[in-house]
Protein backbone atom coordinates (compact mmCIF):
# COMPACT_ATOMS: atom_id res chain seq x y z
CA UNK A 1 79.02 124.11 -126.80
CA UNK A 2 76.69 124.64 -123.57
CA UNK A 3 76.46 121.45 -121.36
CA UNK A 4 73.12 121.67 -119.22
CA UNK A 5 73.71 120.21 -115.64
CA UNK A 6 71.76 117.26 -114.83
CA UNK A 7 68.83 117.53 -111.53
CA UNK A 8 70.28 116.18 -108.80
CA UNK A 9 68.17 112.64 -107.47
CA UNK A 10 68.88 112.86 -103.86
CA UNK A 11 67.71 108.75 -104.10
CA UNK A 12 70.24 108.24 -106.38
CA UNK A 13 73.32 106.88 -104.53
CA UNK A 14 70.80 104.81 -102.40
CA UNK A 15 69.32 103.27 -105.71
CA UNK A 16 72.44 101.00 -105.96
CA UNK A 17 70.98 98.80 -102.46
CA UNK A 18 68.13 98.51 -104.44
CA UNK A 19 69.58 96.62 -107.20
CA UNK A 20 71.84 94.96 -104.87
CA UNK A 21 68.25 93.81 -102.99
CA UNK A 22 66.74 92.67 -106.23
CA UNK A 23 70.24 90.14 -106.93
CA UNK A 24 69.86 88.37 -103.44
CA UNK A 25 66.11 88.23 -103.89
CA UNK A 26 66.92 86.08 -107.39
CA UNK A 27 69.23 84.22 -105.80
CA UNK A 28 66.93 83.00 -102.72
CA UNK A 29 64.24 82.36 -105.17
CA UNK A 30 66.92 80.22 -107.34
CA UNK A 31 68.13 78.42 -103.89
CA UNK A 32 64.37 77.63 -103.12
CA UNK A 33 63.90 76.30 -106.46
CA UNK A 34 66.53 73.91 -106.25
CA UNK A 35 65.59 72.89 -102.96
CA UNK A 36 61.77 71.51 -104.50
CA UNK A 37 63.56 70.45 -107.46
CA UNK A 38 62.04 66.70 -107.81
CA UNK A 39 65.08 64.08 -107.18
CA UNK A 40 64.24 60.13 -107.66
CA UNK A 41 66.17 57.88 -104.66
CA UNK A 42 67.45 54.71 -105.92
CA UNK A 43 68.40 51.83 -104.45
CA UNK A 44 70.46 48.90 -106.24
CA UNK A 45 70.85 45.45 -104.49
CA UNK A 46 72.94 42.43 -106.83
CA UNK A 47 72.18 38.77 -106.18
CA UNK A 48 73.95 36.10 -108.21
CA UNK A 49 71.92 36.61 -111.43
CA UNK A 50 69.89 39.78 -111.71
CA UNK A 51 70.71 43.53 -110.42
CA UNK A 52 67.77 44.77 -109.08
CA UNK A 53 66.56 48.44 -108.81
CA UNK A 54 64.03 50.46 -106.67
CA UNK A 55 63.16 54.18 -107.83
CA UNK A 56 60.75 56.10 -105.22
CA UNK A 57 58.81 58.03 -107.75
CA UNK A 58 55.67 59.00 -105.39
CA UNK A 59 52.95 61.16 -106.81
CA UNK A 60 54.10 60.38 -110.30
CA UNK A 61 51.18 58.14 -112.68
CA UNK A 62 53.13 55.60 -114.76
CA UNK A 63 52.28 57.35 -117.80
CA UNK A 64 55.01 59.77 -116.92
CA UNK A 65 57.56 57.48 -116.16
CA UNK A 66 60.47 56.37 -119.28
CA UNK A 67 62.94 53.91 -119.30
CA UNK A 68 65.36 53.12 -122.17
CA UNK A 69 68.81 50.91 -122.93
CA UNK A 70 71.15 52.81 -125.17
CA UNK A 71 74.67 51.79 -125.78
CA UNK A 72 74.24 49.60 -122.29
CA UNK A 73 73.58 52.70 -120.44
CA UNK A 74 70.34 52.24 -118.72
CA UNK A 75 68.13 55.60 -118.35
CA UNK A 76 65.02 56.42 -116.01
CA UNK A 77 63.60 59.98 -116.17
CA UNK A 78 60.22 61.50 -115.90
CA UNK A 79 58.24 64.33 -114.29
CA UNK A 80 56.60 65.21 -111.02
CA UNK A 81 53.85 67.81 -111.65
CA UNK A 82 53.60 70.73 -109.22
CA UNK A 83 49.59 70.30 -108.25
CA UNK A 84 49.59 73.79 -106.22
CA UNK A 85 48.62 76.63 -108.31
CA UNK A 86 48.89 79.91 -106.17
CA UNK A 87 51.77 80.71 -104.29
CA UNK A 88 50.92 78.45 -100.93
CA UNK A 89 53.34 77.08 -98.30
CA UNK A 90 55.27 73.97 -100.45
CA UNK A 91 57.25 71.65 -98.59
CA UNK A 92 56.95 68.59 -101.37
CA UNK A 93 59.27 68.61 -104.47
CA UNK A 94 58.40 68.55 -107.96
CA UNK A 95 59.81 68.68 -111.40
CA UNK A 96 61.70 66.68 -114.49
CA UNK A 97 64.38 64.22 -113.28
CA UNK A 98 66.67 61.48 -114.82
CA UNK A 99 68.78 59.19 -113.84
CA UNK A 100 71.24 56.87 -116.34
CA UNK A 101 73.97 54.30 -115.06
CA UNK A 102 76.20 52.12 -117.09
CA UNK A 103 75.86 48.89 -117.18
CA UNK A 104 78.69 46.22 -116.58
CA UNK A 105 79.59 44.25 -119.05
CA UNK A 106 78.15 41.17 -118.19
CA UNK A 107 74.46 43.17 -118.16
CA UNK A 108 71.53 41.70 -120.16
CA UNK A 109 70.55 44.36 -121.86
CA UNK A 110 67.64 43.21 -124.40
CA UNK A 111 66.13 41.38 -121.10
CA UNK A 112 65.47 44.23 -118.99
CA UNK A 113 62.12 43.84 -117.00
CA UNK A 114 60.20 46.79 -115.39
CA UNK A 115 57.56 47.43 -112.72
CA UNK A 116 55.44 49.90 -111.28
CA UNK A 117 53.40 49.76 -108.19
CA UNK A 118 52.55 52.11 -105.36
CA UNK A 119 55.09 54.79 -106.67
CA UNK A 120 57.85 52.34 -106.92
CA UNK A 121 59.29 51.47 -109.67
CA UNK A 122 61.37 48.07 -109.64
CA UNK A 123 63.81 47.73 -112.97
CA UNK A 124 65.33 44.30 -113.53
CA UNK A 125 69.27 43.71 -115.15
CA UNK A 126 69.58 39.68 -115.29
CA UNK A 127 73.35 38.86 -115.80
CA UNK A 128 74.81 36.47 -118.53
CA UNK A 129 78.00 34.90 -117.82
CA UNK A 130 80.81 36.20 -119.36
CA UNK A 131 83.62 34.52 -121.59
CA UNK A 132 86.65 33.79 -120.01
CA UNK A 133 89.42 34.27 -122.74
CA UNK A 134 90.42 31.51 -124.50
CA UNK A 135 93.60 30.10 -125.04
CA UNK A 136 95.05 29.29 -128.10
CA UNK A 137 97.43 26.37 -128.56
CA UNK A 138 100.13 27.78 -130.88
CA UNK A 139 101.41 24.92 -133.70
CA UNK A 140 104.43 24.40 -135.33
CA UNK A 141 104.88 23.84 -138.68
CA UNK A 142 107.47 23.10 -141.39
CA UNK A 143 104.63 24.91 -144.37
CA UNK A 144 104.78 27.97 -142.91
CA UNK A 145 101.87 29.78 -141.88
CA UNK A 146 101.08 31.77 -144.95
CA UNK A 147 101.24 28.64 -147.23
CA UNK A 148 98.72 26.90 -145.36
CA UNK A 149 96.74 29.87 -145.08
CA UNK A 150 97.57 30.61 -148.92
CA UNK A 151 96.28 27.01 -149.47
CA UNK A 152 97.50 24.66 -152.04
CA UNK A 153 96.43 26.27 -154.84
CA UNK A 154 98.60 29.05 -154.43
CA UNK A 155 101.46 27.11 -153.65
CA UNK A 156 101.32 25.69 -157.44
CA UNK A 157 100.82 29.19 -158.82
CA UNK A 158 103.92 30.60 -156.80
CA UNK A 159 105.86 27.20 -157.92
CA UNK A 160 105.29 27.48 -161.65
């Protein structure tokens, strides 16, 4: 068996800084990333019969703006397109986002109302007025409550 010894890379316990390099290079480019990623302020105010909602979605048409009520959660989300195309000085933020809340109870879901101007958009919740529980008076009776639910009929049937 004849083992051949390898050339010896005099760059080759360096080469390990290198890759080391290339990981926090990833990572910076991952932090800056997140740092333009697109996020859409909100800001809720109640009154007695409506919520009321303000989204600042500047730069974005309302074409690419969504809103939907499913299972009385209520959820915005949309793009902002990145309009610089080389690899120039960005300060702005772009990108998908989305935002969902639940909605109370009490939430008029079928009635939402939407608007769009000037990069705001304005969503709507009316309230409805909730139920209070109801009491039920409990009866006496000398029947008993599965003959009268029975009904007469069955009372005959059971008595023959």
């Amino acid at each position: 068996m004849r083992r051949e010894l390898a050339k010896w890379n005099e760059a080759f316990p360096f080469r390990i800084f290198d890759d080391l390099d290339m990981d926090i290079e990833k990572v910076r480019r991952n932090e800056r990333a997140l740092m333009n990623e697109f996020k859409a302020s909100v800001d809720i105010e109640e009154d007695e019969g409506h919520w009321m909602m303000s989204f600042d979605l500047p730069g974005i048409p309302k074409e690419d703006v969504n809103i939907e009520v499913k299972d009385n959660v209520l959820r915005v989300w949309g793009e902002r397109k990145n309009e610089v195309k080389n690899d120039s000085y960005i300060e702005r933020s772009f990108g998908r986002f989305e935002r969902a809340f639940s909605l109370p109870k009490n939430a008029q879901s079928d009635k939402v109302d939407a608007h769009f101007e000037n990069g705001v958009l304005r969503v709507v919740v009316p309230k409805v007025e909730v139920k209070e529980a109801q009491k039920i008076d409990i009866k006496e009776s000398n029947e008993g409550f599965w003959n009268k639910m029975l009904g007469s009929s069955k009372r005959e049937e059971v008595a023959e």
